[in-house]
N, C-alpha and C. Protein backbone atom coordinates (compact mmCIF):
# COMPACT_ATOMS: atom_id res chain seq x y z
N UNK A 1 -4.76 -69.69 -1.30
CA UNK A 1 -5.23 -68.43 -1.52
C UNK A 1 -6.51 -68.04 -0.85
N UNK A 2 -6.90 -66.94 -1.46
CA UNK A 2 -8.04 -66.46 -0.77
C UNK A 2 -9.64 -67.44 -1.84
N UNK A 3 -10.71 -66.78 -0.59
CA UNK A 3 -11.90 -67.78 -1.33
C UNK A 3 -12.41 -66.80 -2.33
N UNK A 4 -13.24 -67.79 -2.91
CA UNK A 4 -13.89 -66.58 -4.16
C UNK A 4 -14.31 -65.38 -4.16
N UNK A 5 -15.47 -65.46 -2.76
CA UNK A 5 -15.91 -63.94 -2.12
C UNK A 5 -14.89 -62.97 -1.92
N UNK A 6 -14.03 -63.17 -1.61
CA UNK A 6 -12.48 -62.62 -0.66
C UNK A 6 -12.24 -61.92 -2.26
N UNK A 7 -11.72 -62.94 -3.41
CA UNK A 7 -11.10 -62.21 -4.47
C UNK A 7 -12.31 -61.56 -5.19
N UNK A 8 -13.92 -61.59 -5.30
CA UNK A 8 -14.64 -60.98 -6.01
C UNK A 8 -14.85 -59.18 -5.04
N UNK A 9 -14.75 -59.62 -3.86
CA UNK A 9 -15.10 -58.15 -3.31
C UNK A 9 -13.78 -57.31 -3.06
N UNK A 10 -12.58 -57.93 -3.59
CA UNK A 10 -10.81 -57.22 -4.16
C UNK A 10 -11.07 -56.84 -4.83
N UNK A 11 -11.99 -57.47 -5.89
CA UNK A 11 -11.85 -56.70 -7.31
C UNK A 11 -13.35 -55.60 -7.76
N UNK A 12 -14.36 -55.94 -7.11
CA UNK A 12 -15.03 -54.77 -6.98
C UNK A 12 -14.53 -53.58 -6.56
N UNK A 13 -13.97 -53.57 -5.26
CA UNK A 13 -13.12 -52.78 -4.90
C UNK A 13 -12.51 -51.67 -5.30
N UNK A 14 -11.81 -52.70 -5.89
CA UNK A 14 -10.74 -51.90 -7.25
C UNK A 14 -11.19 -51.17 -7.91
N UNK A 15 -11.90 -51.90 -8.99
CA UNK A 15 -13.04 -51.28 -9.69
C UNK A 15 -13.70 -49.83 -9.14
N UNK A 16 -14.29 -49.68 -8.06
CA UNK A 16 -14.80 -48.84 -7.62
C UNK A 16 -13.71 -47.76 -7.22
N UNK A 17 -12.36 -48.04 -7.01
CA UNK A 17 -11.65 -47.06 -6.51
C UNK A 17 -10.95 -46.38 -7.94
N UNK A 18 -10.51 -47.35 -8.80
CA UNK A 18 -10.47 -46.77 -10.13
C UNK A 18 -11.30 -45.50 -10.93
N UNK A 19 -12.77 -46.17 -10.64
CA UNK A 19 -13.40 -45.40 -11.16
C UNK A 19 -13.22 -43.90 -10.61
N UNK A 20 -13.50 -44.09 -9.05
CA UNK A 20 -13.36 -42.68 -8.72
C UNK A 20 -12.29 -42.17 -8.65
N UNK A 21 -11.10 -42.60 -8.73
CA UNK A 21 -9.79 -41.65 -9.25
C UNK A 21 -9.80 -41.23 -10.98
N UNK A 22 -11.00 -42.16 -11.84
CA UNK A 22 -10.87 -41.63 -13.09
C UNK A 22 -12.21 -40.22 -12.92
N UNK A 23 -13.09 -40.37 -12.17
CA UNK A 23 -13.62 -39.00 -12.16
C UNK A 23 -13.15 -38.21 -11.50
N UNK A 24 -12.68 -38.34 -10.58
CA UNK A 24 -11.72 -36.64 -10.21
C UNK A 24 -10.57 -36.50 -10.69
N UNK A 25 -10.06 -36.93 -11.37
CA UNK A 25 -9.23 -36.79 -12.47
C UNK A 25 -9.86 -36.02 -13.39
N UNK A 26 -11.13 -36.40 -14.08
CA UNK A 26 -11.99 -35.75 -15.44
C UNK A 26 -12.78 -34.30 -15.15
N UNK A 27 -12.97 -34.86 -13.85
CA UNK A 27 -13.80 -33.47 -13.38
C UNK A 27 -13.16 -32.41 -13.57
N UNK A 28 -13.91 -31.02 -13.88
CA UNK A 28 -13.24 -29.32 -13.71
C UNK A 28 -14.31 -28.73 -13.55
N UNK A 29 -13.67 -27.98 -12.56
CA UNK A 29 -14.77 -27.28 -12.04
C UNK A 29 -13.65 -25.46 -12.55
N UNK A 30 -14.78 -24.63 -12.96
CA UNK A 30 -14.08 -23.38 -13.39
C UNK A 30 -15.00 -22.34 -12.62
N UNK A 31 -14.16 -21.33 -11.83
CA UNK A 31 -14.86 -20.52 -11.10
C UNK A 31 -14.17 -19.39 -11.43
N UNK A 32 -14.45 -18.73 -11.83
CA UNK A 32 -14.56 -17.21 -12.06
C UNK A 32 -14.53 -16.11 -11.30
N UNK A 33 -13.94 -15.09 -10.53
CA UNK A 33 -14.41 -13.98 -9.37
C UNK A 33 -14.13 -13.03 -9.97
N UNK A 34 -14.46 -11.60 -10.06
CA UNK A 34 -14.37 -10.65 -10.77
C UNK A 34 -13.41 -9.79 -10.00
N UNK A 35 -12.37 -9.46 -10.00
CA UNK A 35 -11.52 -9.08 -8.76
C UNK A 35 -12.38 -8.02 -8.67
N UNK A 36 -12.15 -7.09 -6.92
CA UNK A 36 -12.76 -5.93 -6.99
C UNK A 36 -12.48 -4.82 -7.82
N UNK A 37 -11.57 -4.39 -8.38
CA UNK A 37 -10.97 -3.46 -9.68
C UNK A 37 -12.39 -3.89 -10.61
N UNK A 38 -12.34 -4.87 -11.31
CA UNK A 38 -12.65 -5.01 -12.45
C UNK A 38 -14.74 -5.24 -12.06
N UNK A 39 -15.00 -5.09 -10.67
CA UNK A 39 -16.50 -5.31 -10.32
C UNK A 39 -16.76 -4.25 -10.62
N UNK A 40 -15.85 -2.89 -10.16
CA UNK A 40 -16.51 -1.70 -9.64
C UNK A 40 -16.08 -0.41 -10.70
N UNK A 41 -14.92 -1.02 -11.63
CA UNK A 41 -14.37 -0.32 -12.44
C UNK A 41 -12.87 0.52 -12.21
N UNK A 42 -12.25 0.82 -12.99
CA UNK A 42 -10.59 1.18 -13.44
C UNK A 42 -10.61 1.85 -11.92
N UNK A 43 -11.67 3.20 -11.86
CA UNK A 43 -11.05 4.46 -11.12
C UNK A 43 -12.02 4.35 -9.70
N UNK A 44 -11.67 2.99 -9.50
CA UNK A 44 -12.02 2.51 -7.74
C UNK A 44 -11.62 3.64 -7.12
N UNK A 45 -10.71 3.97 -6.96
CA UNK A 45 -9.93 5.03 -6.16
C UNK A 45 -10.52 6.67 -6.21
N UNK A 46 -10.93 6.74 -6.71
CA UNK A 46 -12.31 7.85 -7.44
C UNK A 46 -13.96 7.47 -6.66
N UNK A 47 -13.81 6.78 -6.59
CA UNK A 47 -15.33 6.69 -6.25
C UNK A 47 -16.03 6.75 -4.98
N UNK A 48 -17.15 7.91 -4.91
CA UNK A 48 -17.79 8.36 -3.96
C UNK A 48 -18.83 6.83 -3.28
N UNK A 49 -18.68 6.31 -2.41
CA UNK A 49 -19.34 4.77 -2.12
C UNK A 49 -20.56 5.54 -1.61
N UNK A 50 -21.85 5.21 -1.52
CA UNK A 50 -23.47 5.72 -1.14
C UNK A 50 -22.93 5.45 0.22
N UNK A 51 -22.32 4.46 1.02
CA UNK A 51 -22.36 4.38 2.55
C UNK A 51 -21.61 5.63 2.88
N UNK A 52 -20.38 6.41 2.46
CA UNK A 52 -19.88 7.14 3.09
C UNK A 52 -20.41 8.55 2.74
N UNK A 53 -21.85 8.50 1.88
CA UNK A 53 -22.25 10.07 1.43
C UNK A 53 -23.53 9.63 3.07
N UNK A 54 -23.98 8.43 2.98
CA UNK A 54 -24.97 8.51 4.55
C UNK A 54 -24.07 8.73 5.66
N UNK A 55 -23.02 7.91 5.70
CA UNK A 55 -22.59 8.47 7.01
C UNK A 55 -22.18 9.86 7.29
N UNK A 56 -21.54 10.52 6.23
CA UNK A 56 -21.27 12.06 6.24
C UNK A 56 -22.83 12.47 6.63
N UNK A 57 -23.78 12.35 5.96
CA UNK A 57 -25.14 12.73 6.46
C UNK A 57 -25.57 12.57 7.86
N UNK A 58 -25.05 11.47 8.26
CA UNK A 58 -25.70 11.26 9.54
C UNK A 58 -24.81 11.56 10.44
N UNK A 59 -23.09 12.02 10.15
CA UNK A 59 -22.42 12.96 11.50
C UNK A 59 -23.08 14.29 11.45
N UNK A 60 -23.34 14.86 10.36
CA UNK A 60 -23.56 15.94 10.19
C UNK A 60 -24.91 16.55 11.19
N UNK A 61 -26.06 15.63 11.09
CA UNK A 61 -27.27 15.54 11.87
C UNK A 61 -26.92 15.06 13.84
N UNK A 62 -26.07 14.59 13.33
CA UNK A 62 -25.08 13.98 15.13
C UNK A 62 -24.05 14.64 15.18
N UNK A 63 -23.47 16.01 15.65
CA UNK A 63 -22.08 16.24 15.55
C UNK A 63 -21.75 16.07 16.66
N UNK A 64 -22.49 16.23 17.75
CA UNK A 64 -21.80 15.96 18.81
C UNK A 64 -21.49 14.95 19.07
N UNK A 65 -21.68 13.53 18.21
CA UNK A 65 -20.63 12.48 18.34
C UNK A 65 -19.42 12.61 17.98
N UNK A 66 -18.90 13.54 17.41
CA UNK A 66 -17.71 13.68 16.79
C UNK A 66 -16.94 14.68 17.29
N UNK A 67 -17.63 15.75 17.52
CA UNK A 67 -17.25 17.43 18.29
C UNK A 67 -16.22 16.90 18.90
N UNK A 68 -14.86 17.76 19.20
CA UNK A 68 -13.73 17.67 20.27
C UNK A 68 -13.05 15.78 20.31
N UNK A 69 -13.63 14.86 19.24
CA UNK A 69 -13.35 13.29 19.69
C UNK A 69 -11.55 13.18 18.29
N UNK A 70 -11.06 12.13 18.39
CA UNK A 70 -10.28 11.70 17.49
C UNK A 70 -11.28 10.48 17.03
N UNK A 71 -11.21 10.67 15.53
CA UNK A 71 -12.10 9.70 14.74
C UNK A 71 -10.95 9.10 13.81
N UNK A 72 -11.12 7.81 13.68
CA UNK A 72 -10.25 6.64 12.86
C UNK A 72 -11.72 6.45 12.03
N UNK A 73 -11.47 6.52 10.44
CA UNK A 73 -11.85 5.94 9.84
C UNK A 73 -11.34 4.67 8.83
N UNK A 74 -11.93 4.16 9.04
CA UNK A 74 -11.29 2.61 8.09
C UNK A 74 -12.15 2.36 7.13
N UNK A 75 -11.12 2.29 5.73
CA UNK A 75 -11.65 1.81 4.36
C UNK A 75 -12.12 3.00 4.08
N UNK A 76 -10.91 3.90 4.46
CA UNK A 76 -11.91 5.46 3.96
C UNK A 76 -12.08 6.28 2.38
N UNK A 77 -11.29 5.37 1.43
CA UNK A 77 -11.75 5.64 0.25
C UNK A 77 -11.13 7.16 0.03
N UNK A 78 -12.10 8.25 -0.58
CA UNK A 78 -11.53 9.50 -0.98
C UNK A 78 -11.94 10.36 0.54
N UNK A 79 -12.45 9.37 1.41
CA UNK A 79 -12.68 10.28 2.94
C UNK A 79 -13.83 10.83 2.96
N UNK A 80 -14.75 10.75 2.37
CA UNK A 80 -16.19 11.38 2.44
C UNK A 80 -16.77 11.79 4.07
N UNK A 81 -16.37 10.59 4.47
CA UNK A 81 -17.44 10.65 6.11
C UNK A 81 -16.20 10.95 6.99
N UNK A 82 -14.72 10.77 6.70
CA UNK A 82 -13.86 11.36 7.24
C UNK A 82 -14.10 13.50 7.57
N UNK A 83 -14.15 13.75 6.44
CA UNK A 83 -14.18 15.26 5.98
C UNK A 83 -15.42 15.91 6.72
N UNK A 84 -15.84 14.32 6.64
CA UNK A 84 -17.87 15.25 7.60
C UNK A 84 -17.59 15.48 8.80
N UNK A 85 -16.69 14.02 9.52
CA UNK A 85 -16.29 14.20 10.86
C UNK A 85 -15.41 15.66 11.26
N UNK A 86 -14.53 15.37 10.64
CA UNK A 86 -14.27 16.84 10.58
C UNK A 86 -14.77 17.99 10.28
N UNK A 87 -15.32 18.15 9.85
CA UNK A 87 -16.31 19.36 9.48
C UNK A 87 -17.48 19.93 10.76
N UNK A 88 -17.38 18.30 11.20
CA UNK A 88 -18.55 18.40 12.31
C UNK A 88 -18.15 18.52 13.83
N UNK A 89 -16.70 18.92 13.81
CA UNK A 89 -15.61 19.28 15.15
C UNK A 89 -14.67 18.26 15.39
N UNK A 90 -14.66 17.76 15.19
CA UNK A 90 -13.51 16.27 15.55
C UNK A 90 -12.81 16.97 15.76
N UNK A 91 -11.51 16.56 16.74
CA UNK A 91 -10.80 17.37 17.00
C UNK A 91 -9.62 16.88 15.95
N UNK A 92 -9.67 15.49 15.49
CA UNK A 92 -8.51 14.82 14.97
C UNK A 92 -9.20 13.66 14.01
N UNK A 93 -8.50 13.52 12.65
CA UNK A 93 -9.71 12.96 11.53
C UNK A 93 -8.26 11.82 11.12
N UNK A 94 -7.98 10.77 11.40
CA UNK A 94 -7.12 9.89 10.78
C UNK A 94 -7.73 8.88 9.52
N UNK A 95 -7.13 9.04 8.34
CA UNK A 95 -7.83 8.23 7.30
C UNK A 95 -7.04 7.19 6.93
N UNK A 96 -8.04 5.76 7.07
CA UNK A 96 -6.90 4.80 6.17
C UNK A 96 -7.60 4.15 5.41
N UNK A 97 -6.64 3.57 4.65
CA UNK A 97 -7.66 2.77 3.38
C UNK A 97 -5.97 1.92 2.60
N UNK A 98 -6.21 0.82 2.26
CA UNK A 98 -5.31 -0.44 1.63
C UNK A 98 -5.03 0.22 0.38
N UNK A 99 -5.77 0.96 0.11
CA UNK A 99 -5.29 1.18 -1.17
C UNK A 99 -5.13 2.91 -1.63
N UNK A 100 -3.13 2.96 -2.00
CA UNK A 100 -2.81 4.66 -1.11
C UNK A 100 -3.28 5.31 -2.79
N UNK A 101 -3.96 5.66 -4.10
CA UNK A 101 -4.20 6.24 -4.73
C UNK A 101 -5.36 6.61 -4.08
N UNK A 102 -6.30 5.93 -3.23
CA UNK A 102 -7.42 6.98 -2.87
C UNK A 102 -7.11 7.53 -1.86
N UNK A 103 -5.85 7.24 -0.74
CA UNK A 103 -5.55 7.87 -0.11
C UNK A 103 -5.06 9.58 -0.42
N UNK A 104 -4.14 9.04 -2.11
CA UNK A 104 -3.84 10.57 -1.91
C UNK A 104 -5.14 11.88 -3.04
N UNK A 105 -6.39 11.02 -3.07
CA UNK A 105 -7.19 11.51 -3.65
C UNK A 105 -7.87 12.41 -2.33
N UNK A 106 -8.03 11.53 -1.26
CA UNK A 106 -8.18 12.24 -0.17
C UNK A 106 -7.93 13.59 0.53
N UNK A 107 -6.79 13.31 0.04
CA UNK A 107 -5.40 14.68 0.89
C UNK A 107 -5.85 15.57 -0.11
């Protein structure tokens, strides 16, 4: 057979590999995320976001970035900075957003 060293550092070994299959076994880890619904509240689809009341502000102060252009907005919510673009000449205002209840809050 093997020498003593040979079978004492087998069975440390062991030992040591045991152990750590008995702690990640024991371990839990619990993580929590608040989906976005439940961060921002029920009537997500309702809600005026502060970025799209500045950007409506700031086509409005710039229209001639927009005057006569086709504007794509993305993640446009109820369209706030969509409606500015338009308002501010666009010739063509396309709105999208993942999620179609604020789409048709939009319309």
């Amino acid at each position: 057979g093997a020498s003593p060293q040979a079978e004492e550092l087998a069975a440390e070994a062991t030992e040591a590999l045991a152990a750590e299959a008995a702690a990640e076994a024991t371990a839990t880890v619990s993580l929590r995320t608040l989906s976005r619904r439940a961060a921002f509240g029920a009537e997500i689809e309702c809600k005026v976001w502060p970025a799209s009341v500045l950007l409506a502000r700031w086509l409005w102060q710039h229209p001639w970035l927009v005057r006569g252009r086709s504007v794509l907005e993305l993640g446009a919510g109820v369209g706030l900075a969509g409606l500015g673009a338009a308002k501010c000449g666009a010739a063509r205002v396309a709105l999208t957003d993942i999620n179609r209840k604020a789409l048709q809050q939009a319309r």
